[in-house]
C-alpha atoms as a PDB file:
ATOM      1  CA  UNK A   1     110.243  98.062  95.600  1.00  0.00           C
ATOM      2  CA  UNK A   2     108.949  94.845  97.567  1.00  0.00           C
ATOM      3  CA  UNK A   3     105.160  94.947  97.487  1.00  0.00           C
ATOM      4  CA  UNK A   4     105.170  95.104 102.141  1.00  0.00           C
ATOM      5  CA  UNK A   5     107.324  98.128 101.499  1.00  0.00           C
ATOM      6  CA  UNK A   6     104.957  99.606  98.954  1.00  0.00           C
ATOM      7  CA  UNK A   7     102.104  99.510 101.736  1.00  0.00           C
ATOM      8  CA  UNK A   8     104.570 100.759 104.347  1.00  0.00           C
ATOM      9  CA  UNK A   9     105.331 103.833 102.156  1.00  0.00           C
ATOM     10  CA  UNK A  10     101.957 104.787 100.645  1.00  0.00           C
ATOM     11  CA  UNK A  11     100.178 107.968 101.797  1.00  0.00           C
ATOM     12  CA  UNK A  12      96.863 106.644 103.721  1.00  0.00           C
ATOM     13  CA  UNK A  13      93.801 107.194 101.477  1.00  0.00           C
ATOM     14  CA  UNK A  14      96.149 105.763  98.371  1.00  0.00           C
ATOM     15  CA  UNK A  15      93.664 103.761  95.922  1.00  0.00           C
ATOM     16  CA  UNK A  16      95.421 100.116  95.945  1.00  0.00           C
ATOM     17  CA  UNK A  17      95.001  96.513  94.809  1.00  0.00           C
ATOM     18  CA  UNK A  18      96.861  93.867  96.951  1.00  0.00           C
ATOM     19  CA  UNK A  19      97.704  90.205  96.062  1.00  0.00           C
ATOM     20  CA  UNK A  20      97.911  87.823  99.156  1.00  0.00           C
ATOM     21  CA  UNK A  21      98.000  84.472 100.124  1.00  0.00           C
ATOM     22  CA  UNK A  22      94.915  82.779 101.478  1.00  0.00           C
ATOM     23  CA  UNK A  23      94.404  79.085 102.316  1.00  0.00           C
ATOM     24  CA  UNK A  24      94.724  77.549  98.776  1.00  0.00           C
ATOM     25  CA  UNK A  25      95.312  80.323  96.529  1.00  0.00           C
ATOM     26  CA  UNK A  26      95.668  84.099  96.235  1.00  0.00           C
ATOM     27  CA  UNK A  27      93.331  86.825  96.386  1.00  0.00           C
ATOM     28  CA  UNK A  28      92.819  90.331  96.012  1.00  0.00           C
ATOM     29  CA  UNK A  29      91.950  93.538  98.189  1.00  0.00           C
ATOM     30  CA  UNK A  30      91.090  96.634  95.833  1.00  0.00           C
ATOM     31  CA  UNK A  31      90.317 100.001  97.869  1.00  0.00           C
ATOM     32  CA  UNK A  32      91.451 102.520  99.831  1.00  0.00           C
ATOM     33  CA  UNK A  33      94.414 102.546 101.800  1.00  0.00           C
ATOM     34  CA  UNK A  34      93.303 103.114 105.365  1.00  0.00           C
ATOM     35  CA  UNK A  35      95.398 101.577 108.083  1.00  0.00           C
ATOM     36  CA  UNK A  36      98.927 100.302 108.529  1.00  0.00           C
ATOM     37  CA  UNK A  37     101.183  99.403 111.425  1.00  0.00           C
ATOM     38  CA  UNK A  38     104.213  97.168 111.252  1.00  0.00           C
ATOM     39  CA  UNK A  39     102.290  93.690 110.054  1.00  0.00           C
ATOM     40  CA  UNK A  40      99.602  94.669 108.248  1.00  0.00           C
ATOM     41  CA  UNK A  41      97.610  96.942 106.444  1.00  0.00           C
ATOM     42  CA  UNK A  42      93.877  97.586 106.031  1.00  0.00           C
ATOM     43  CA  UNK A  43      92.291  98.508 102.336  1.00  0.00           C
ATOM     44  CA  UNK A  44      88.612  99.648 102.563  1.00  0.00           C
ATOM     45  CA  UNK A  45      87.002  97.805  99.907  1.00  0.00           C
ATOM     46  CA  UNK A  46      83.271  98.179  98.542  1.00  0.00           C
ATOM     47  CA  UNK A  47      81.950  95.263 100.979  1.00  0.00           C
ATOM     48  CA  UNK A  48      84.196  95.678 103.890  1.00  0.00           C
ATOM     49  CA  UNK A  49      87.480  96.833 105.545  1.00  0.00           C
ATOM     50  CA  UNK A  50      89.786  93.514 104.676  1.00  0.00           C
ATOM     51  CA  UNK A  51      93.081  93.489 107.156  1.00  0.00           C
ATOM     52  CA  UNK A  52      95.921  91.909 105.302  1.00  0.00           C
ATOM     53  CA  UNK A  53      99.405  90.415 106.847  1.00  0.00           C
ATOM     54  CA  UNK A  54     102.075  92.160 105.345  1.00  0.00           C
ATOM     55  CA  UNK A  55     103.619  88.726 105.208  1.00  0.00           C
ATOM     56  CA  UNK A  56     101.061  87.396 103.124  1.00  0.00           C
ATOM     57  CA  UNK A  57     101.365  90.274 100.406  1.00  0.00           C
ATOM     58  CA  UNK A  58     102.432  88.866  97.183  1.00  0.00           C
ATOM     59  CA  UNK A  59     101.958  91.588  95.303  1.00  0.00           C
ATOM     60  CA  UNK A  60     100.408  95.624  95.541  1.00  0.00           C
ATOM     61  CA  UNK A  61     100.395  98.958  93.699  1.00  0.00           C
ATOM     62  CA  UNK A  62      98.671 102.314  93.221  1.00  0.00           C
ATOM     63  CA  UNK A  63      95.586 102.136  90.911  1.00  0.00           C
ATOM     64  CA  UNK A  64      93.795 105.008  89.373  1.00  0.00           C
ATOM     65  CA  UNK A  65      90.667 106.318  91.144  1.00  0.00           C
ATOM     66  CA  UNK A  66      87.163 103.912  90.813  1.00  0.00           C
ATOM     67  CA  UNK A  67      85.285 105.248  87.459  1.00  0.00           C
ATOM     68  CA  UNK A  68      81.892 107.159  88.585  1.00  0.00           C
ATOM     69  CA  UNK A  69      78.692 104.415  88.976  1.00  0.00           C
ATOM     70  CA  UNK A  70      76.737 104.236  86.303  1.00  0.00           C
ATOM     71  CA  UNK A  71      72.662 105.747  87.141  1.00  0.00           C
ATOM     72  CA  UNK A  72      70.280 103.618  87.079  1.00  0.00           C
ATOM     73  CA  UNK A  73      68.334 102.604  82.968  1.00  0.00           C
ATOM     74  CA  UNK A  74      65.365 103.959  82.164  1.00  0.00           C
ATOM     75  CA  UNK A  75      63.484 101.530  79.840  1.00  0.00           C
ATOM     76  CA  UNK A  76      61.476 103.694  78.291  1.00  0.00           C
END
């Protein structure tokens, strides 16, 4: 399945990482799912909501959920 027709199909809330283009390279979104309409799609990320063109997508699937932060060290 063509990675704009991934997005298109995935439940909101899926857990995703999505390859697009970006003046001279690529890049990556890794979140939640949280947004879509017919050009692009919004993944909630740890810093910030990052809207992506679908036309830009080179790449995108389903990843497992984040593990659990770690607490903070006690240096005892």
């Amino acid at each position: 399945m063509p990675p704009p027709q991934f997005l298109s199909q995935a439940r909101l809330g899926t857990r995703v990482v999505v390859r697009y283009r970006i003046e001279g390279g690529l890049t990556d979104a890794l979140g939640e799912l949280v947004a879509r309409t017919g050009s692009e799609c919004t993944v909630r990320t740890r810093r910030a909501d990052v809207v992506v063109p679908l036309a830009l997508v080179v790449a995108a699937k389903e990843v497992p959920p984040a593990p659990p932060r770690r607490g903070p060290r006690n240096f005892s």
